[in-house]
Protein backbone atom coordinates (compact mmCIF):
# COMPACT_ATOMS: atom_id res chain seq x y z
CA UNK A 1 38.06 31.97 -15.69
CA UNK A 2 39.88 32.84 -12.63
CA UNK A 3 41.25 30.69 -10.11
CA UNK A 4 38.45 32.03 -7.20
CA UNK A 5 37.59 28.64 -5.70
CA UNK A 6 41.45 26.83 -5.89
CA UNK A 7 41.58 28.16 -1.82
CA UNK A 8 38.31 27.15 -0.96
CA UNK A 9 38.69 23.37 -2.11
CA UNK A 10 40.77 22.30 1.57
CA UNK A 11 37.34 24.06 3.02
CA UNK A 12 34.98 21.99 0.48
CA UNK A 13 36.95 18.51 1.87
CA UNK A 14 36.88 19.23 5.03
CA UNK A 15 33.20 19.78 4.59
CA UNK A 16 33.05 16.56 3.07
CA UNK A 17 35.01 14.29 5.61
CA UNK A 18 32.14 15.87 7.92
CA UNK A 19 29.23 15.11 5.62
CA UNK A 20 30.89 10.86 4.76
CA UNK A 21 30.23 10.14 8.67
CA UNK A 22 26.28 10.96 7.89
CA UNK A 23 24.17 7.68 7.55
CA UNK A 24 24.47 7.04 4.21
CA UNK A 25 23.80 3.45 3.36
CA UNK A 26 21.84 3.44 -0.20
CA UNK A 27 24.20 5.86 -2.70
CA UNK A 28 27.28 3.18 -1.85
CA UNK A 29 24.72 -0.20 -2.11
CA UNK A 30 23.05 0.43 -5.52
CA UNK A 31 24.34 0.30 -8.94
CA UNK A 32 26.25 3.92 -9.42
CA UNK A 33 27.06 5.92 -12.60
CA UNK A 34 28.32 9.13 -11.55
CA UNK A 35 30.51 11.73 -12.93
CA UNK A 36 31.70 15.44 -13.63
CA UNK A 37 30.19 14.91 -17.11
CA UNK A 38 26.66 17.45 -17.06
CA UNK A 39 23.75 16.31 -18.15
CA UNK A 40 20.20 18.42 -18.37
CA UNK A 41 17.39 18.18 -16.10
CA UNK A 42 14.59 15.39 -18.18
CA UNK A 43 17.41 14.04 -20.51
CA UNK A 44 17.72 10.14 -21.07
CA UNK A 45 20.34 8.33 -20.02
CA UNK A 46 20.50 4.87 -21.89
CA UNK A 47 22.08 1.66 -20.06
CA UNK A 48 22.52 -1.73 -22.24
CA UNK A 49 20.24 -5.00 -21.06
CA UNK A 50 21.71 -8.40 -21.84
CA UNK A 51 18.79 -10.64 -23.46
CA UNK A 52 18.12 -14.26 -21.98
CA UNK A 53 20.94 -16.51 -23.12
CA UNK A 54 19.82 -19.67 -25.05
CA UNK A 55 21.82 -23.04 -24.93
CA UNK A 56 22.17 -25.31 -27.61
CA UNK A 57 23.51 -28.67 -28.27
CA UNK A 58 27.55 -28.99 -28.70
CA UNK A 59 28.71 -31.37 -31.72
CA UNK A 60 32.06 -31.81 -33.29
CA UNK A 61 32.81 -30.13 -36.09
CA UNK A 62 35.48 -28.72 -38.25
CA UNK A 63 34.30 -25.36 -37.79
CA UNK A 64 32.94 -23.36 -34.73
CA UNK A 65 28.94 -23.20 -34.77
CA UNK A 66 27.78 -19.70 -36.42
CA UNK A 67 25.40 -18.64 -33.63
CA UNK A 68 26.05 -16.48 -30.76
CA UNK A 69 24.86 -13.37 -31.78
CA UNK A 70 22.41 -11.28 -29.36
CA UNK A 71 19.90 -8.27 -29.62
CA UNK A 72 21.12 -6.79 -26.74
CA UNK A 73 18.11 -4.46 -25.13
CA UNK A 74 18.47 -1.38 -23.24
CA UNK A 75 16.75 0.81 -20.30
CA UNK A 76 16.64 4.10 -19.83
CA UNK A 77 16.91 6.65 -16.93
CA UNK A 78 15.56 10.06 -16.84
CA UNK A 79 17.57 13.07 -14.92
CA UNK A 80 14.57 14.26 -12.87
CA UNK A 81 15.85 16.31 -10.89
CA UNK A 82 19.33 18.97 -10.89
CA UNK A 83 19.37 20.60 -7.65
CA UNK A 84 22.07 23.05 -6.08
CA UNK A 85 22.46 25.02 -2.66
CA UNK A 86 23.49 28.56 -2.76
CA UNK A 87 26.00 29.87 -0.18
CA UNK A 88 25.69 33.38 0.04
CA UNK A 89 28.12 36.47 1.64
CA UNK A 90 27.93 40.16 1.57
CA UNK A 91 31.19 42.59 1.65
CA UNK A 92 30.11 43.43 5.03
CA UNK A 93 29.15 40.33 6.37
CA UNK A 94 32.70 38.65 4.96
CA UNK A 95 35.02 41.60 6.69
CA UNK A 96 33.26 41.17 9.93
CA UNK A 97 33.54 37.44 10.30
CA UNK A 98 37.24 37.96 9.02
CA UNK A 99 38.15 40.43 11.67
CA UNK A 100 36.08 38.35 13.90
CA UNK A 101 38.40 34.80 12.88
CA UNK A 102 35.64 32.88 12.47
CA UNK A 103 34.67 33.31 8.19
CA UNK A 104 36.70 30.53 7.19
CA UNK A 105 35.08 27.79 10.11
CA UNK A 106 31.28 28.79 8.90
CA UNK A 107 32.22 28.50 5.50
CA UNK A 108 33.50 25.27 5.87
CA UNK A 109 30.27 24.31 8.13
CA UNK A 110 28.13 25.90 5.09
CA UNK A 111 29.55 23.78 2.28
CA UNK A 112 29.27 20.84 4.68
CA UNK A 113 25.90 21.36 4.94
CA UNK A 114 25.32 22.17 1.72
CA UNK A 115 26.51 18.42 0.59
CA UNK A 116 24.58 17.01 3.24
CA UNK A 117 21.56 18.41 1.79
CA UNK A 118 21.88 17.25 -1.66
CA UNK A 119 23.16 13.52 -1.02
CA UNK A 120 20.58 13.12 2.05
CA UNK A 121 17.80 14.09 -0.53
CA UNK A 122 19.59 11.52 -3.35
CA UNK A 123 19.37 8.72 -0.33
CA UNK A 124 15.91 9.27 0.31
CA UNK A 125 14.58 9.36 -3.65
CA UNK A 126 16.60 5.96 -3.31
CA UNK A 127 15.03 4.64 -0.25
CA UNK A 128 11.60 5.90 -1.79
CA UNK A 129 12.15 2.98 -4.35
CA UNK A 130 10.55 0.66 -1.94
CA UNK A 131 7.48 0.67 -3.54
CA UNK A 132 9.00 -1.54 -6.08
CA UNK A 133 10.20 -4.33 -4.43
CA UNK A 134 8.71 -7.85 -4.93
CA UNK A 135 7.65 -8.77 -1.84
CA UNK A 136 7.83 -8.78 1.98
CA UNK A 137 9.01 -10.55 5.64
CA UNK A 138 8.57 -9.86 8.88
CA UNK A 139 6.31 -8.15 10.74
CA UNK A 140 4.87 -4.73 10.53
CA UNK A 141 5.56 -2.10 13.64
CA UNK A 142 7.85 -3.97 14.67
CA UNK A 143 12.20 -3.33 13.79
CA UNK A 144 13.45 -6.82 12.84
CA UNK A 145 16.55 -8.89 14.65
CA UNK A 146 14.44 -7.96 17.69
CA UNK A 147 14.70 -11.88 18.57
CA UNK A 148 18.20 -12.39 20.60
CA UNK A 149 20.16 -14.28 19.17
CA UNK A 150 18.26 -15.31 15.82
CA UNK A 151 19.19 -14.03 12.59
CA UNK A 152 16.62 -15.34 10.65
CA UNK A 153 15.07 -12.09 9.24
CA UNK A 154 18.25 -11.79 7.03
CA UNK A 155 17.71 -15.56 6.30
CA UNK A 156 14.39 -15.06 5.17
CA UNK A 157 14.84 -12.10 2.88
CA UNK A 158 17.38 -13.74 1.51
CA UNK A 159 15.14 -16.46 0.30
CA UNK A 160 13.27 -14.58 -1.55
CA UNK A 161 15.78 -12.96 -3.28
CA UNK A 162 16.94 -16.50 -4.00
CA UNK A 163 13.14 -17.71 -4.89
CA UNK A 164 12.88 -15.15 -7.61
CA UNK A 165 16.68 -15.86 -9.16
CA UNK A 166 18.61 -13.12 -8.17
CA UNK A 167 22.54 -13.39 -8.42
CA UNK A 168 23.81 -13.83 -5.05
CA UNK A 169 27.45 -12.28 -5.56
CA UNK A 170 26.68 -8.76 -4.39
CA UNK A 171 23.42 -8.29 -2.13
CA UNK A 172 22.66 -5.65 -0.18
CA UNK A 173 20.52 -4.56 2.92
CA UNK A 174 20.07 -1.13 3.67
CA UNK A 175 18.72 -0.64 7.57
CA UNK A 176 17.12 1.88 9.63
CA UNK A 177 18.46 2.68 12.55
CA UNK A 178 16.02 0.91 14.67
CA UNK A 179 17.05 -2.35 12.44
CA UNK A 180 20.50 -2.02 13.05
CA UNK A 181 20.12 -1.44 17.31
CA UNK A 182 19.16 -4.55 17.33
CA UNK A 183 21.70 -5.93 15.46
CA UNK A 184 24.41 -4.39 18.11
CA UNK A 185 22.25 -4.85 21.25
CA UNK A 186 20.80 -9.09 20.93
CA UNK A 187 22.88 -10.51 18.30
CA UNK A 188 25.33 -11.29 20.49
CA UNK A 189 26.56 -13.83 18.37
CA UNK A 190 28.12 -11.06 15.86
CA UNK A 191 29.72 -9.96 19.04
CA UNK A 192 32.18 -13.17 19.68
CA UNK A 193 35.03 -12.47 17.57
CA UNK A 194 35.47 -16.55 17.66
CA UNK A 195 32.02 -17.03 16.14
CA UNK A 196 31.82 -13.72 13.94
CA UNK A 197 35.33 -14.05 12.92
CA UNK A 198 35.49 -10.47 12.93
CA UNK A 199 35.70 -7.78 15.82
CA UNK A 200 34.34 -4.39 13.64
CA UNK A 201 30.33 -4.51 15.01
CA UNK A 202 32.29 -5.44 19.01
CA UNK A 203 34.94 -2.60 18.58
CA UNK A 204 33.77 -0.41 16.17
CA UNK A 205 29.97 -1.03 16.03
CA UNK A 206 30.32 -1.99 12.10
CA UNK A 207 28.04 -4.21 10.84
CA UNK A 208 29.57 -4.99 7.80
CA UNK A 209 28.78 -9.01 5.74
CA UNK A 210 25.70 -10.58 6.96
CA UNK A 211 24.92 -13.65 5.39
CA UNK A 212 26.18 -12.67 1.83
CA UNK A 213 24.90 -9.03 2.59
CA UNK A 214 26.65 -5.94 2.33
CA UNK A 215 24.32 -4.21 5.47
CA UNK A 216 24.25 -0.40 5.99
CA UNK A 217 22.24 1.92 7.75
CA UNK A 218 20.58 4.96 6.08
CA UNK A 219 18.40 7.61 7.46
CA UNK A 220 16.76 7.70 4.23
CA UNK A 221 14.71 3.90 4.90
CA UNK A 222 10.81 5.38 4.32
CA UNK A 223 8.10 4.90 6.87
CA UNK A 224 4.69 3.42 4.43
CA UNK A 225 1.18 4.39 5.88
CA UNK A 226 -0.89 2.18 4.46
CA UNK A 227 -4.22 2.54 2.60
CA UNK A 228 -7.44 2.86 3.92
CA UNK A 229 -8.90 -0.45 1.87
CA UNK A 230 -10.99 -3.41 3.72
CA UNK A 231 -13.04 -5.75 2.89
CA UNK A 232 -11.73 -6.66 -0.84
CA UNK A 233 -12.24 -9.61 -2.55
CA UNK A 234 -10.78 -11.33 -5.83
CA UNK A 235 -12.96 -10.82 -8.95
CA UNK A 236 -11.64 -13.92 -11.09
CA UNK A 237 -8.94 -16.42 -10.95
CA UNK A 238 -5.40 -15.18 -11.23
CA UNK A 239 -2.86 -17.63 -11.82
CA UNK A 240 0.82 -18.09 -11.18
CA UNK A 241 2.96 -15.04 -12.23
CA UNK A 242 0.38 -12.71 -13.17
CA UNK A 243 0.91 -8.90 -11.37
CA UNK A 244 -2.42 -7.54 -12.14
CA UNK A 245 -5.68 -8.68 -9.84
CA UNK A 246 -9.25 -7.50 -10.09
CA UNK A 247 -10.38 -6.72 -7.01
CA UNK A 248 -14.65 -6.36 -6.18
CA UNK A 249 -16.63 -5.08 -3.28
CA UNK A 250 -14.68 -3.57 -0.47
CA UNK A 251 -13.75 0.15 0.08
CA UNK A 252 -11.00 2.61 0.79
CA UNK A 253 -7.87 2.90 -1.11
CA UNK A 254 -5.13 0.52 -1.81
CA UNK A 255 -1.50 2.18 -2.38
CA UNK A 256 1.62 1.29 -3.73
CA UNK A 257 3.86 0.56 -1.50
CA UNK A 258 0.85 -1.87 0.76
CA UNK A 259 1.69 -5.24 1.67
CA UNK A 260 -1.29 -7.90 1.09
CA UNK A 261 -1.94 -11.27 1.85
CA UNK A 262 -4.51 -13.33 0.39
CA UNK A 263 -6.48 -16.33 1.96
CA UNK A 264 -5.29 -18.73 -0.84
CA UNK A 265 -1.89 -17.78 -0.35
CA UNK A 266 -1.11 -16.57 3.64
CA UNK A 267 2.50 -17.22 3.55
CA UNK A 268 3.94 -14.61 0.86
CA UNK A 269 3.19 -10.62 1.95
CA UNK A 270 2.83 -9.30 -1.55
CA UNK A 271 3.59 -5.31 -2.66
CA UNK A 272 1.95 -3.54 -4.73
CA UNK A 273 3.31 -1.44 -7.35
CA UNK A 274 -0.17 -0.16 -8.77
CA UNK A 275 -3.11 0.39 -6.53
CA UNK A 276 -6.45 1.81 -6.37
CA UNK A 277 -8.73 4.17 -4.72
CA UNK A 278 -11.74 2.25 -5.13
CA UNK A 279 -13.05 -1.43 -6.35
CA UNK A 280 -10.87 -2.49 -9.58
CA UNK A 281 -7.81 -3.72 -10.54
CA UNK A 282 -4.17 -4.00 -8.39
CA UNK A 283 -0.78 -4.52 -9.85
CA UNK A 284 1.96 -6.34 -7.97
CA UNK A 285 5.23 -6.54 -8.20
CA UNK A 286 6.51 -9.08 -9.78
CA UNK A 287 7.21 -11.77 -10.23
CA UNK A 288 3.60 -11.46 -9.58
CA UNK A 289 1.28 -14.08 -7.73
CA UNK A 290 3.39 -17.21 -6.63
CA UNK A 291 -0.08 -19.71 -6.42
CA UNK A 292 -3.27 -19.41 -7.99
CA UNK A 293 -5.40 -17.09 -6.08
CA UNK A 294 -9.00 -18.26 -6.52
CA UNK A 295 -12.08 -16.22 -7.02
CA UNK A 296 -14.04 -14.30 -4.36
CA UNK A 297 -10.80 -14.98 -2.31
CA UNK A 298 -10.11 -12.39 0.58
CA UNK A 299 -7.30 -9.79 0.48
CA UNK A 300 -5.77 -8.18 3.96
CA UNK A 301 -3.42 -5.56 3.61
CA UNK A 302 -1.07 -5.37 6.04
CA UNK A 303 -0.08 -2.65 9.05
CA UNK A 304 1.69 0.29 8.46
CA UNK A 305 5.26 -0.37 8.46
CA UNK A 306 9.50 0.88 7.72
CA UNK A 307 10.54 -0.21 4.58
CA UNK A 308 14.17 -1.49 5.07
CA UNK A 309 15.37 -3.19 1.70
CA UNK A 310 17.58 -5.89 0.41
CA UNK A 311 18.47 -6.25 -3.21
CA UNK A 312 21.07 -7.45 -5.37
CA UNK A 313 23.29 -4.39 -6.50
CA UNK A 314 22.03 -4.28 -10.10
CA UNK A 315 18.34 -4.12 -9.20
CA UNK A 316 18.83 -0.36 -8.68
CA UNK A 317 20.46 2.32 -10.35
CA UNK A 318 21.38 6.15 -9.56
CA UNK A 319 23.12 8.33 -12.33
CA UNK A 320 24.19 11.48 -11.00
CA UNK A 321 26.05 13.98 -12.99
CA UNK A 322 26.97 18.18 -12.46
CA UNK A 323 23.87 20.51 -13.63
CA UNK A 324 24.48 21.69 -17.07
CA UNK A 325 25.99 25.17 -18.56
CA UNK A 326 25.47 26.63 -21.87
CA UNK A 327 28.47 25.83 -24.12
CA UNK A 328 30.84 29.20 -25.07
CA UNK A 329 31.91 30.60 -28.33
CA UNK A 330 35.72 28.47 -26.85
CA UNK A 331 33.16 24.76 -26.87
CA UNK A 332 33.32 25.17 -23.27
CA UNK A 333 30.18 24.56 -20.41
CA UNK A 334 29.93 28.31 -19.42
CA UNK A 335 27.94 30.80 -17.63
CA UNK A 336 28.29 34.30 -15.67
CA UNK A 337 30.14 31.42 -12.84
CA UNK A 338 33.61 33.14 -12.48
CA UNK A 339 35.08 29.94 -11.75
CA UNK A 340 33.49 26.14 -11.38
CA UNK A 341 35.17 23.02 -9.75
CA UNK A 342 34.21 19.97 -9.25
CA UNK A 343 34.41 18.05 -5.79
CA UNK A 344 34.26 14.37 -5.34
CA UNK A 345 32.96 12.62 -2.45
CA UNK A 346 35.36 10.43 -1.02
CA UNK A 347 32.70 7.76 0.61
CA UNK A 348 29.79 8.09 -1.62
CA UNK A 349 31.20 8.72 -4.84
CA UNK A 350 29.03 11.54 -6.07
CA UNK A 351 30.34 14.33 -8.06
CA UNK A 352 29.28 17.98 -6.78
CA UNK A 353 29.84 21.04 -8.81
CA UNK A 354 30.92 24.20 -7.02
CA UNK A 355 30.43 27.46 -9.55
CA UNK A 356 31.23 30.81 -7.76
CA UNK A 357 29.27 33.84 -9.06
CA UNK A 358 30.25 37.76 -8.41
CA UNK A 359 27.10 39.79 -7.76
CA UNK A 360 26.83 43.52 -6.70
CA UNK A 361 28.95 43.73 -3.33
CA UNK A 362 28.39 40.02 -2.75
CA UNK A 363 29.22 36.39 -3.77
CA UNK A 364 27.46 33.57 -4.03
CA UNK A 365 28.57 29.81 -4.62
CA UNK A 366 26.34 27.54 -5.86
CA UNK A 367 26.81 23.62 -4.57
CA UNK A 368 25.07 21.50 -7.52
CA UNK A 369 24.03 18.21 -8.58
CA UNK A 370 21.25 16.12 -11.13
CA UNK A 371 20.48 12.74 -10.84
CA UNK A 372 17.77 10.29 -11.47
CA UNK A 373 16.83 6.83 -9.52
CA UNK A 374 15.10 3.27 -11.26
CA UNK A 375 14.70 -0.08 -9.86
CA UNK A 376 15.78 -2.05 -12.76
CA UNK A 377 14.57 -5.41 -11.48
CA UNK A 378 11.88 -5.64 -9.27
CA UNK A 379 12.19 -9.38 -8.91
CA UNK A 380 15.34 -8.58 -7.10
CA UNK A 381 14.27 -6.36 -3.91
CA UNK A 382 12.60 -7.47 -1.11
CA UNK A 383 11.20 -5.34 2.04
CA UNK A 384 12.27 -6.91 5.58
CA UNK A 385 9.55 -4.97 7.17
CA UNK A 386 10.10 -2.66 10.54
């Protein structure tokens, strides 16, 4: 194939640098597998699970004990969705922006764009994973760290994180930017460089380590409406660590993605994962119901809210990889594409495939990408509500 796009690729970078100062908070946080490699829209991509480990009692010996061995399990993720952005010039159109010494500027601002476009819509399919998280803090309507001076919305999400055994070594919090205002305007705390012992949120309005949290902003954080249900009540005892609850009388739907509260058990703001449209039965996340919840026992579910998440990196994964092409007669990914490269993302990491095509008295490049999102490990997310 011919060299066509080897000029454009300062233009693609450029494009880039503009795209990396987007808010972008989720595609760097969550566990990341992406590459040039193509993979087809609906095909499986298998990741190994390490079982439970099991300890056992240590005696001398002459030999080392024969045990160790594991059935290691595995998860899958789908590739649901390969999208691309076409970028699109006429003979005409080219010469006159040419003569006119400003082709090369729009062209930059159209592949800038055009990566914008596709890792905005990966951050929000990531930030729509809120619906899986285990449970919830703070209060709904309301962005949290709205308290001067009092950081105990990160504490607090961080317990349950902690409460439901998730490793501590790389947490994350991913913020709206209401979230993160307050952060820079009444935690003046972060602000004392003597205190903080760092200057990047006073000088350079960073955030950065909060707590043991890597915390970002993202414009991708989801707003949750919540359902229209009142007036439910338990049917049966659930005890602890069971997700599913029957739920009798009432009305209105429950979604995924509500917060509840029950009467037995005010303190923890449950989510569901499974809900209903009518009396019968819920799933939460788990690790499910932390008490017994009684019989008869009243649920509330809770104000519409912003769904700003912490998690340990491993709860959530993203595999993104270039859009496939039929393989030529040379064993080659091919199509009509007179030439394909393949850009990398400097701050997110993401792979984009650029594939020029002639046409009749035109050209058209094509800016590409598949990926699929899965929470992993529900147990390990958490909602800090806004």
């Amino acid at each position: 194939m011919a060299n066509t796009l080897t000029n454009l690729i300062p233009s693609m970078y450029a494009g880039l640098d503009i795209v990396s100062r987007e808010l972008i908070g989720f595609i760097p946080a969550v566990t990341r597998n992406s590459s040039a490699e193509q993979a087809a829209k609906d095909q499986t991509i298998t990741y190994p699970v390490a079982p439970a480990a099991a300890a056992a009692d240590i005696a001398p010996a002459v030999t080392a004990p024969d045990s160790g061995d594991q059935t290691i399990g595995n998860g899958t993720i789908t590739i649901s969705k390969s999208r691309g952005v076409p970028i699109r010039w006429n003979g005409e159109e080219q010469k006159g922006g040419i003569n006119a010494g400003w082709y090369d500027t729009l062209l930059q601002q159209q592949f800038a764009q055009a990566f914008r476009t596709l890792a905005n819509e990966i951050e929000g399919d990531l930030g729509g994973l809120y619906k899986y998280a285990s449970r919830a803090y703070g209060t709904a309507g309301t962005a949290p760290f709205a308290t001067a001076n009092d950081l105990s919305d990160i504490a607090q999400i961080k317990k349950i994180l902690k409460d439901n055994g998730a490793p501590m070594g790389q947490l994350r919090c991913v913020l709206s930017t209401a979230a993160g205002a307050n952060i820079g305007g009444k935690q003046a705390v972060l602000f004392k460089v003597n205190e903080s012992g760092t200057s990047d949120l006073l000088r350079d309005g960073i955030i950065g380590r909060l707590e043991g949290f890597g915390v970002g902003e993202s414009a991708g954080v989801k707003a949750h409406t919540k359902g229209t249900g009142s007036a439910y009540v338990t049917n049966g005892s659930t005890a602890p660590g069971v997700t599913d609850i029957a739920l009798i009388t009432g009305s209105g739907t429950v979604l995924a993605g509500d917060v509840v509260t029950f009467a037995a058990d005010a303190v923890n703001k449950y989510m569901v994962s499974v809900g209903v449209a009518a009396p019968g039965t819920i799933s939460l996340a788990k690790p499910g119901a932390l008490v017994t919840i009684g019989t008869a026992n009243a649920m509330t579910i809770g104000n519409s809210y912003t769904a700003n998440m912490a998690f340990a990196r491993e709860a959530i994964h993203l595999v993104a990889r270039a859009p496939a092409m039929p393989i030529g007669p040379d064993g080659r990914p091919m199509d009509m594409a007179d030439d394909v490269v393949y850009v990398t993302d400097p701050v997110s990491g993401l792979v984009f495939q650029v594939a020029a095509y002639r046409q009749y008295r035109q050209l058209v490049y094509i800016v590409g990408i598949a990926w699929g999102v899965k929470v992993v490990k529900a147990e390990h997310i958490a909602i800090l509500l806004g």
